[in-house]
PDB file of N, CA and C in Angstrom:
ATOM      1  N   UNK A   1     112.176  74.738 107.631  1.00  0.00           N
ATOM      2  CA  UNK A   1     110.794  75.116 107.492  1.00  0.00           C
ATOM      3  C   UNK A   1     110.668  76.093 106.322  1.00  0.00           C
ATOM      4  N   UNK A   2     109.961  75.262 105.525  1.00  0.00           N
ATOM      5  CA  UNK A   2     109.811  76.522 104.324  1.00  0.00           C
ATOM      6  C   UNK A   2     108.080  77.312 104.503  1.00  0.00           C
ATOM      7  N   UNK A   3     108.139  78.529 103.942  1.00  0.00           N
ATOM      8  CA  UNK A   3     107.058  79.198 104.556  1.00  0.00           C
ATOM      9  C   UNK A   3     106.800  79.690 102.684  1.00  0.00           C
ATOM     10  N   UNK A   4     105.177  79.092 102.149  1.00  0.00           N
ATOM     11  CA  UNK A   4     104.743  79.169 101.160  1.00  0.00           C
ATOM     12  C   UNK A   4     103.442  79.658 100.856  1.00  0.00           C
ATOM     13  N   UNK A   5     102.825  80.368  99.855  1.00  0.00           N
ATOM     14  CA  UNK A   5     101.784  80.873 100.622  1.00  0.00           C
ATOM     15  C   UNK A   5     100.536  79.711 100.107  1.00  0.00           C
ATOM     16  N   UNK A   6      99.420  80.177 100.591  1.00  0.00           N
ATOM     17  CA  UNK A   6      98.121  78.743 100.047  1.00  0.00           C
ATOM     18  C   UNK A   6      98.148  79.168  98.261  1.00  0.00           C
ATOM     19  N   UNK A   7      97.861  78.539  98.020  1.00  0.00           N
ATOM     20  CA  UNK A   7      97.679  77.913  96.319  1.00  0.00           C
ATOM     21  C   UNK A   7      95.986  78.249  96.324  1.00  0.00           C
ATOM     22  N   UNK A   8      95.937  79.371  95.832  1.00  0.00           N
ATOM     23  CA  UNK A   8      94.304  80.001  95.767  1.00  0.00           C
ATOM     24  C   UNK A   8      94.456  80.230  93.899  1.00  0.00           C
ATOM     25  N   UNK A   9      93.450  79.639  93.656  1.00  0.00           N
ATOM     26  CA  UNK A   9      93.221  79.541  91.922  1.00  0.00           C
ATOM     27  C   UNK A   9      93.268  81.205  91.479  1.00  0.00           C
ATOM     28  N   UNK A  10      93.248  81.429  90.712  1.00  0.00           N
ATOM     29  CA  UNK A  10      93.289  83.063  89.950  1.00  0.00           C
ATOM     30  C   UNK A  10      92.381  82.836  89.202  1.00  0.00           C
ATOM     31  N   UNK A  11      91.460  84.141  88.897  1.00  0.00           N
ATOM     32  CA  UNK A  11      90.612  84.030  87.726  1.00  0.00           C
ATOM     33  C   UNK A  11      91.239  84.173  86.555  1.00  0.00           C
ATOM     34  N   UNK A  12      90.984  83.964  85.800  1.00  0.00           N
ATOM     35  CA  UNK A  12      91.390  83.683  84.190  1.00  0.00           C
ATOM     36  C   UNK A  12      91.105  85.238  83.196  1.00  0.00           C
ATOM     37  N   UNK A  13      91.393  86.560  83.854  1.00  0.00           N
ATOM     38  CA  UNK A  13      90.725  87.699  83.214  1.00  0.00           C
ATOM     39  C   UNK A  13      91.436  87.921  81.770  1.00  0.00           C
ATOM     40  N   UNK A  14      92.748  87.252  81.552  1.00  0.00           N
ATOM     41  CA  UNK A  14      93.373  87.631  80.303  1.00  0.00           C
ATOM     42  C   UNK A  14      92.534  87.745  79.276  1.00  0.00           C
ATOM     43  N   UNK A  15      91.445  86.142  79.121  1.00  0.00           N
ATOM     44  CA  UNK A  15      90.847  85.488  77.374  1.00  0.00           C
ATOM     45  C   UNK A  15      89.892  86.836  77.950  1.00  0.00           C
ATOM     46  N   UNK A  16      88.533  86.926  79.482  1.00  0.00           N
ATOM     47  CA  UNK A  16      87.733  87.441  79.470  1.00  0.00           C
ATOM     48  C   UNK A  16      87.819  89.080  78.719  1.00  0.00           C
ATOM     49  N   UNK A  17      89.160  89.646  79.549  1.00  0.00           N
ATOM     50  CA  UNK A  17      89.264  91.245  78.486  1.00  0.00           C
ATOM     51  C   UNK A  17      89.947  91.040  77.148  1.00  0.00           C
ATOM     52  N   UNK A  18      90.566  89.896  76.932  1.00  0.00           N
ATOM     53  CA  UNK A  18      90.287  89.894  75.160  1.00  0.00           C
ATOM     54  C   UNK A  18      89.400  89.903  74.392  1.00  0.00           C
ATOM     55  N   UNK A  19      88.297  89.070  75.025  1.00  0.00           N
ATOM     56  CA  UNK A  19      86.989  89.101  74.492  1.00  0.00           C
ATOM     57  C   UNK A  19      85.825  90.393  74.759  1.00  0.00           C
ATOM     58  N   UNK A  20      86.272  91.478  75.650  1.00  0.00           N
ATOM     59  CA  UNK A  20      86.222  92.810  75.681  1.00  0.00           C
ATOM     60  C   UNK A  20      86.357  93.415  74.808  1.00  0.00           C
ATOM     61  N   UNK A  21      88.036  93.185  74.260  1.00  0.00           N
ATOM     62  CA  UNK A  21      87.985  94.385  73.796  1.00  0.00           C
ATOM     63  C   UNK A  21      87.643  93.879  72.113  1.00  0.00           C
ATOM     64  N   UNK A  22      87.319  92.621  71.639  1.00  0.00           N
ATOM     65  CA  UNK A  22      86.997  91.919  70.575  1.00  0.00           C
ATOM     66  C   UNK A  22      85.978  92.986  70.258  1.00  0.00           C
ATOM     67  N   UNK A  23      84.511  92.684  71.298  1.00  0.00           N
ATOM     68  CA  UNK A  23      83.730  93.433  71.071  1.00  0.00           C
ATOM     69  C   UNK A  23      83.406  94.926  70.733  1.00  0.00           C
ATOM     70  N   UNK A  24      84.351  96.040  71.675  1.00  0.00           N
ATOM     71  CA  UNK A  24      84.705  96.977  71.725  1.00  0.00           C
ATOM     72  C   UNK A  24      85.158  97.436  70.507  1.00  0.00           C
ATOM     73  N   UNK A  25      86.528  96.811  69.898  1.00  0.00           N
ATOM     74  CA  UNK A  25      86.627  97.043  68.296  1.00  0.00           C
ATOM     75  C   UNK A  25      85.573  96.931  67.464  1.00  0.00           C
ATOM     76  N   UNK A  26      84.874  95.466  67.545  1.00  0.00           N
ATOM     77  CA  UNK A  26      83.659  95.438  67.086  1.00  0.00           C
ATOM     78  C   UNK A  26      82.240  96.904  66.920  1.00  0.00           C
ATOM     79  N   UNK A  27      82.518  97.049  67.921  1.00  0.00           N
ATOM     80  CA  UNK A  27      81.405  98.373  68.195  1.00  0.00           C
ATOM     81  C   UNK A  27      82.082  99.902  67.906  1.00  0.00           C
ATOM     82  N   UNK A  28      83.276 100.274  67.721  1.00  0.00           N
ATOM     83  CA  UNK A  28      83.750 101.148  67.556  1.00  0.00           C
ATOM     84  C   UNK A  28      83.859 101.364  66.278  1.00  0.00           C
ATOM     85  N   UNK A  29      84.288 100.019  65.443  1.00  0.00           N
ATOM     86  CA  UNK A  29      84.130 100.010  63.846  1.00  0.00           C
ATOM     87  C   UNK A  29      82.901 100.520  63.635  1.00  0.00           C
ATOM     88  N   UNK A  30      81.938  99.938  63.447  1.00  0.00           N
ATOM     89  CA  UNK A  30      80.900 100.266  63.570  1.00  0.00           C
ATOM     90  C   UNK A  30      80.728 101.646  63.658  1.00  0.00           C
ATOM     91  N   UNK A  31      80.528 102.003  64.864  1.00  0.00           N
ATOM     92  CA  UNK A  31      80.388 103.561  64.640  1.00  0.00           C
ATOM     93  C   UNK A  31      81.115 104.624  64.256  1.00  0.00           C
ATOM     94  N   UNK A  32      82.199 104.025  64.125  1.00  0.00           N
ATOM     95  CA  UNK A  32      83.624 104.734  63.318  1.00  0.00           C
ATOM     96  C   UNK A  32      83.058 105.090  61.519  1.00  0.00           C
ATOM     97  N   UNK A  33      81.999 104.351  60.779  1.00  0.00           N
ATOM     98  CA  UNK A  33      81.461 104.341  59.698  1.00  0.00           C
ATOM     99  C   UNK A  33      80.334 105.963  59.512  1.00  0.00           C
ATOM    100  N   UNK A  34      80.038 105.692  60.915  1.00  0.00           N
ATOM    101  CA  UNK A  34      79.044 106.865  61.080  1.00  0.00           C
ATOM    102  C   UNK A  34      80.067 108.056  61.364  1.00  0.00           C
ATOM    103  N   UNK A  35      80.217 108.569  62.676  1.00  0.00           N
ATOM    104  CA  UNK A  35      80.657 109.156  62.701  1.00  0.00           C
ATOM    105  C   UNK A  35      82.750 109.478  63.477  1.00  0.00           C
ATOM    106  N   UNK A  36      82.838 110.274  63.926  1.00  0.00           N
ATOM    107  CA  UNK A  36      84.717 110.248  64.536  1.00  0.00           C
ATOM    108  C   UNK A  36      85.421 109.002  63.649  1.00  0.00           C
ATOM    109  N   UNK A  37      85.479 108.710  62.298  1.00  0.00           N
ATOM    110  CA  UNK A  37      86.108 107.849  61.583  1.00  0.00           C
ATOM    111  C   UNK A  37      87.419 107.638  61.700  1.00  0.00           C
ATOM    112  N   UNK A  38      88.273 109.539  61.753  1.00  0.00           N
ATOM    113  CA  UNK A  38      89.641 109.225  62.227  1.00  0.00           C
ATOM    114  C   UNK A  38      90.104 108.867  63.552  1.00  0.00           C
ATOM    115  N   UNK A  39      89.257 108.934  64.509  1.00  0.00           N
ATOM    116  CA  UNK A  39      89.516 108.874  65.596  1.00  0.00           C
ATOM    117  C   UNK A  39      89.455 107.001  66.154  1.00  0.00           C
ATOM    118  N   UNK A  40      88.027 106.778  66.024  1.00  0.00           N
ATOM    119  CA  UNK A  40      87.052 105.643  65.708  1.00  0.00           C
ATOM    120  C   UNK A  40      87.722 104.227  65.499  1.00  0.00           C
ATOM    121  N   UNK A  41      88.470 104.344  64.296  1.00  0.00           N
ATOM    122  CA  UNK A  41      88.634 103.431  62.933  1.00  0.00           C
ATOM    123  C   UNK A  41      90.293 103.077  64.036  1.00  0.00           C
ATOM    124  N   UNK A  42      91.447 103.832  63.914  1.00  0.00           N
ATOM    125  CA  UNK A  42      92.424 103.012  64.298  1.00  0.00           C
ATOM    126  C   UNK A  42      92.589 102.846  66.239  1.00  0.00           C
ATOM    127  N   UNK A  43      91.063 103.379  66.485  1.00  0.00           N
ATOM    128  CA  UNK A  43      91.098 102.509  68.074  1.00  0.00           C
ATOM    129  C   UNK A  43      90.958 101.346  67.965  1.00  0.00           C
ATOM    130  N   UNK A  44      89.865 101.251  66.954  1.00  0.00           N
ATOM    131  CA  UNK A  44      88.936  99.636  66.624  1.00  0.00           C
ATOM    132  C   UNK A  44      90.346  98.507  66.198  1.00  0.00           C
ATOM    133  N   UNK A  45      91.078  99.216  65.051  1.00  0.00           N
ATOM    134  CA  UNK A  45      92.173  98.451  64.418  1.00  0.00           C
ATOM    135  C   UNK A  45      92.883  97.613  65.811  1.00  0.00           C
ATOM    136  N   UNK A  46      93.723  98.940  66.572  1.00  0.00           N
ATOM    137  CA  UNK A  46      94.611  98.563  68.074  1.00  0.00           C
ATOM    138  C   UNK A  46      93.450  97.395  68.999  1.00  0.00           C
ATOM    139  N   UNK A  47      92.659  97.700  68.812  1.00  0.00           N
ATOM    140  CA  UNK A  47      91.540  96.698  70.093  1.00  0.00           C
ATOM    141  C   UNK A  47      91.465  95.283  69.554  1.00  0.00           C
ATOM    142  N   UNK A  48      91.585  95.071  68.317  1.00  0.00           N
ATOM    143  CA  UNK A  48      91.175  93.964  67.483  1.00  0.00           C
ATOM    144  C   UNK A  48      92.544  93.333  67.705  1.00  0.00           C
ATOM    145  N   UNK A  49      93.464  93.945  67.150  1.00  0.00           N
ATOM    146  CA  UNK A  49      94.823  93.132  67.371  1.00  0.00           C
ATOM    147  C   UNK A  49      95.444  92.926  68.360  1.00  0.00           C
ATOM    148  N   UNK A  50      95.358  93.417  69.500  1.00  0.00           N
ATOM    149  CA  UNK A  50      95.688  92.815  71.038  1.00  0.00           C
ATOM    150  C   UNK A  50      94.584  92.547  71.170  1.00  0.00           C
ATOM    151  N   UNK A  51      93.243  92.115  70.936  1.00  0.00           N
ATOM    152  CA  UNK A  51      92.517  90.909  71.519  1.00  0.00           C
ATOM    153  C   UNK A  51      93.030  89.925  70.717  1.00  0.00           C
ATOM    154  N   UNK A  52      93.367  89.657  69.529  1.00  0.00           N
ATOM    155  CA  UNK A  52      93.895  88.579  68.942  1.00  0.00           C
ATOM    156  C   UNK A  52      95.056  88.277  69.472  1.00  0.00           C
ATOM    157  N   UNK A  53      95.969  89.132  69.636  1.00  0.00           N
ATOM    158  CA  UNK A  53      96.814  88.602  70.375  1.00  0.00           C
ATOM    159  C   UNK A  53      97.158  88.052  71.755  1.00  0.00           C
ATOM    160  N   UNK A  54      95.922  88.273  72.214  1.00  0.00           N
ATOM    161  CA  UNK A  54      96.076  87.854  73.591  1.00  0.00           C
ATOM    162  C   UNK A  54      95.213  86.192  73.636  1.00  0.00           C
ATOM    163  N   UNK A  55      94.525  86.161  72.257  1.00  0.00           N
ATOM    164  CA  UNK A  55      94.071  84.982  72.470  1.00  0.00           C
ATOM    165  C   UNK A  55      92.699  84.379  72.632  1.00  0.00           C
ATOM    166  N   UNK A  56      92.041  86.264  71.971  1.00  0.00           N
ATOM    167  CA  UNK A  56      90.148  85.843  72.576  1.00  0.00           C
ATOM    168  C   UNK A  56      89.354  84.586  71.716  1.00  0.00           C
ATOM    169  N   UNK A  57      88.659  84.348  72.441  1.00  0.00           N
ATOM    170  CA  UNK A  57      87.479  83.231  72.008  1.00  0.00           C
ATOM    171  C   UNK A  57      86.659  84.004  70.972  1.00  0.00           C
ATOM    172  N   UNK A  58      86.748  85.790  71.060  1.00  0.00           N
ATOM    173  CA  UNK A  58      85.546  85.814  70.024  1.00  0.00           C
ATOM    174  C   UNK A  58      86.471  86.382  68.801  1.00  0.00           C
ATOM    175  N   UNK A  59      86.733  85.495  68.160  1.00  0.00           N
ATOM    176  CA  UNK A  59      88.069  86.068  66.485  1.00  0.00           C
ATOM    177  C   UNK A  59      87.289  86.522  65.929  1.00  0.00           C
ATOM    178  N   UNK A  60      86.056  85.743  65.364  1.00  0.00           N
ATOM    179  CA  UNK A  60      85.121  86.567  64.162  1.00  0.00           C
ATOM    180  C   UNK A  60      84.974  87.942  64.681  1.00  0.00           C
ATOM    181  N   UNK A  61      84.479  88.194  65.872  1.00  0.00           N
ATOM    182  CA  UNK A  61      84.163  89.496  66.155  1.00  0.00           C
ATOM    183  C   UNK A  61      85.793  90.624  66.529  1.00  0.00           C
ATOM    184  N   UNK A  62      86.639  90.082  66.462  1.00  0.00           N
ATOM    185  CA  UNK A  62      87.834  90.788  66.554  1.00  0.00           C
ATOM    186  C   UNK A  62      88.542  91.244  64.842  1.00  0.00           C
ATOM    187  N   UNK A  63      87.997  90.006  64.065  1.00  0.00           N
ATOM    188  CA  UNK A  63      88.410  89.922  63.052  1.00  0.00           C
ATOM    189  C   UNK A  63      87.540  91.290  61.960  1.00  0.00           C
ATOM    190  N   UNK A  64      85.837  91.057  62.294  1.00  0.00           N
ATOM    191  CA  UNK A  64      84.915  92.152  61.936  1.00  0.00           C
ATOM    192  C   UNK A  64      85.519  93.749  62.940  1.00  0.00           C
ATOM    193  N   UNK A  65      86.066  93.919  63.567  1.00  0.00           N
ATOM    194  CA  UNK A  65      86.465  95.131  64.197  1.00  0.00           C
ATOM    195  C   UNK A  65      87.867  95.871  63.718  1.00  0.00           C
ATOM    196  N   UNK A  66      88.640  94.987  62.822  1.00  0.00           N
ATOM    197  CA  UNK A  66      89.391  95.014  62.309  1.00  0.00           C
ATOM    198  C   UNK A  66      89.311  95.626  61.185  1.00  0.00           C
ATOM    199  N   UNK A  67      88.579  94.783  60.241  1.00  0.00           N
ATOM    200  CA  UNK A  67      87.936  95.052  58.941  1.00  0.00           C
ATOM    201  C   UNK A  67      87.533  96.348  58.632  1.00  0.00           C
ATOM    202  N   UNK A  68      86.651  96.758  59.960  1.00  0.00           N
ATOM    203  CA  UNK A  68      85.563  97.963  60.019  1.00  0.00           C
ATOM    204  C   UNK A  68      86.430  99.082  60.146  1.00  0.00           C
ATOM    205  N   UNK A  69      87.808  99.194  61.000  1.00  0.00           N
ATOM    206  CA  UNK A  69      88.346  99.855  61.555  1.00  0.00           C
ATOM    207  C   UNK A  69      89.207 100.470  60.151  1.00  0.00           C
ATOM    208  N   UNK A  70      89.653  99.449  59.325  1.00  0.00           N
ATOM    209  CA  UNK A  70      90.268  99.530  57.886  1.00  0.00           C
ATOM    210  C   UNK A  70      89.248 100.420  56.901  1.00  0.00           C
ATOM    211  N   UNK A  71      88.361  99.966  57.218  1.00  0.00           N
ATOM    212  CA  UNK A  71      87.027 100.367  56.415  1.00  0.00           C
ATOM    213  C   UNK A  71      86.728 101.759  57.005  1.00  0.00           C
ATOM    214  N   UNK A  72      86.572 102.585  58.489  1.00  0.00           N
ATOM    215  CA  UNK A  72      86.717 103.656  58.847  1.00  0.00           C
ATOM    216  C   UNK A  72      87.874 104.924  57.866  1.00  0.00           C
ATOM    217  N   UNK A  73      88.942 104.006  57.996  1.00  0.00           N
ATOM    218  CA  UNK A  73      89.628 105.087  57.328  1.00  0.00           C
ATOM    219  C   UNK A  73      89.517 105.026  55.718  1.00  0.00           C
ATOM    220  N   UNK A  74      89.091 104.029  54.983  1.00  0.00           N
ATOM    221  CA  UNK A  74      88.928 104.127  54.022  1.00  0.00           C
ATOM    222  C   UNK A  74      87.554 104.803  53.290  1.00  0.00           C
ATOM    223  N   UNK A  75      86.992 105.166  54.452  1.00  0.00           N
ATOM    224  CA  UNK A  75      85.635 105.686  54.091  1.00  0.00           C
ATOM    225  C   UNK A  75      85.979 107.253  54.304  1.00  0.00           C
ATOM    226  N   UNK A  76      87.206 107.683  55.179  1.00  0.00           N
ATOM    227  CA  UNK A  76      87.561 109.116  55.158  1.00  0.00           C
ATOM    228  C   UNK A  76      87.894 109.744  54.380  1.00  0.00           C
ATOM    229  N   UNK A  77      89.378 108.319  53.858  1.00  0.00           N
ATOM    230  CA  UNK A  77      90.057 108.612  52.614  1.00  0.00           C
ATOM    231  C   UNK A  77      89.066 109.015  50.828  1.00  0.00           C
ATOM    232  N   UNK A  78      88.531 108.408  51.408  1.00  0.00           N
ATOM    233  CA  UNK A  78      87.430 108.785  49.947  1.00  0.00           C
ATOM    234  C   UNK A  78      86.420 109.771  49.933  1.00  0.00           C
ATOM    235  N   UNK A  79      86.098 110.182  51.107  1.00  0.00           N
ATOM    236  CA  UNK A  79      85.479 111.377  51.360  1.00  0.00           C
ATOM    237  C   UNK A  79      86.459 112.542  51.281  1.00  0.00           C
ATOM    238  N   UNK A  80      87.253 112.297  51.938  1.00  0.00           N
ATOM    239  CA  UNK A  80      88.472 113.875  51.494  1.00  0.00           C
ATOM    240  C   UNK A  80      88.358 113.913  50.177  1.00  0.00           C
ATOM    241  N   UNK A  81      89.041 112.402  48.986  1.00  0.00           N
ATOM    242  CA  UNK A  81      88.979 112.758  47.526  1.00  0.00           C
ATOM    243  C   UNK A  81      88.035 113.262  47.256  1.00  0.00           C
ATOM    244  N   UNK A  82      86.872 113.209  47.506  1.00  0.00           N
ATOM    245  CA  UNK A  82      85.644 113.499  46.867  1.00  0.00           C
ATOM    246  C   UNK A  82      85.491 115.183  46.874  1.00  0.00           C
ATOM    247  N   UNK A  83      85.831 115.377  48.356  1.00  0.00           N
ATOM    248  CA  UNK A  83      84.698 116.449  48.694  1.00  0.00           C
ATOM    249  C   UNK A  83      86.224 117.437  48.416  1.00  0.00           C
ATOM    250  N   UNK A  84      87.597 117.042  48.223  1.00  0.00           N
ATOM    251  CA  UNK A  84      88.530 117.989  48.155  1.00  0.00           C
ATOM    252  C   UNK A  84      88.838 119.010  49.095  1.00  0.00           C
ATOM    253  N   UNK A  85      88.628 118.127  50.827  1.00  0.00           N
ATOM    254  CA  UNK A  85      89.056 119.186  52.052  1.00  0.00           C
ATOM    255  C   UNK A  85      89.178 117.714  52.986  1.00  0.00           C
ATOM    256  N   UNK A  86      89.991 118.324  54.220  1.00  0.00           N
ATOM    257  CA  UNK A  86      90.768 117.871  54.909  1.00  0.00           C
ATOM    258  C   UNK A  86      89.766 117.007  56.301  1.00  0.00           C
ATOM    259  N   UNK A  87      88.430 117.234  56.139  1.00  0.00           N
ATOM    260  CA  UNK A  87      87.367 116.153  56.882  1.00  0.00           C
ATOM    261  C   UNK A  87      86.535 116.098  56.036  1.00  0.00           C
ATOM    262  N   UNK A  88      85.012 115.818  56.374  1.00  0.00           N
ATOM    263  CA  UNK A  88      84.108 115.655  55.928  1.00  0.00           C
ATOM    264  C   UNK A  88      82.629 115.964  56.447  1.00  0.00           C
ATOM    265  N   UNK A  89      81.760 115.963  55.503  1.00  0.00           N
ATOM    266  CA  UNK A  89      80.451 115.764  56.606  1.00  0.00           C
ATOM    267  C   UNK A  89      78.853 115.491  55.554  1.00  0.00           C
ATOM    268  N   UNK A  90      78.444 115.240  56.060  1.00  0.00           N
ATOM    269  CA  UNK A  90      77.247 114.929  55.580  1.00  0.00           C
ATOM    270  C   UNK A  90      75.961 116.120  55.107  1.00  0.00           C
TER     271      UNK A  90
END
């Protein structure tokens, strides 16, 4: 007698929180432009690339969170040159 348990389907949450955190990078880039850039910019980067890696349905928007997140720090980096100190501000 073998003792097995019932075969109950699993939800599928892997693609769903890839496509979380797609967005999430998405929205963090984003405001990573405005303001917390160093902070902001390489959450967005990390969120974008384990949703890609896990496989999300939304790439463009993982791919734009990416971009933005690159674009966060490059918007710091040029504000330090500019302004010749170690943050920035408006």
């Amino acid at each position: 007698m073998q003792l097995t348990a019932p075969a109950t389907p699993r939800p599928q949450t892997g693609t769903r929180d890839a496509d979380g955190m797609a967005v999430a990078s998405f929205i963090l880039g984003l405001l990573g432009l405005l303001v917390l850039n160093l902070f902001l910019g390489p959450i967005a980067i990390i969120l974008s690339l384990v949703s890609l890696w896990r496989g999300t349905a939304r790439k463009g928007r993982a791919y734009l969170g990416l971009t933005l997140g690159v674009a966060d720090l490059a918007v710091l980096a040029v504000a330090m040159e500019l302004s010749n100190t170690v943050s920035w501000s408006l």
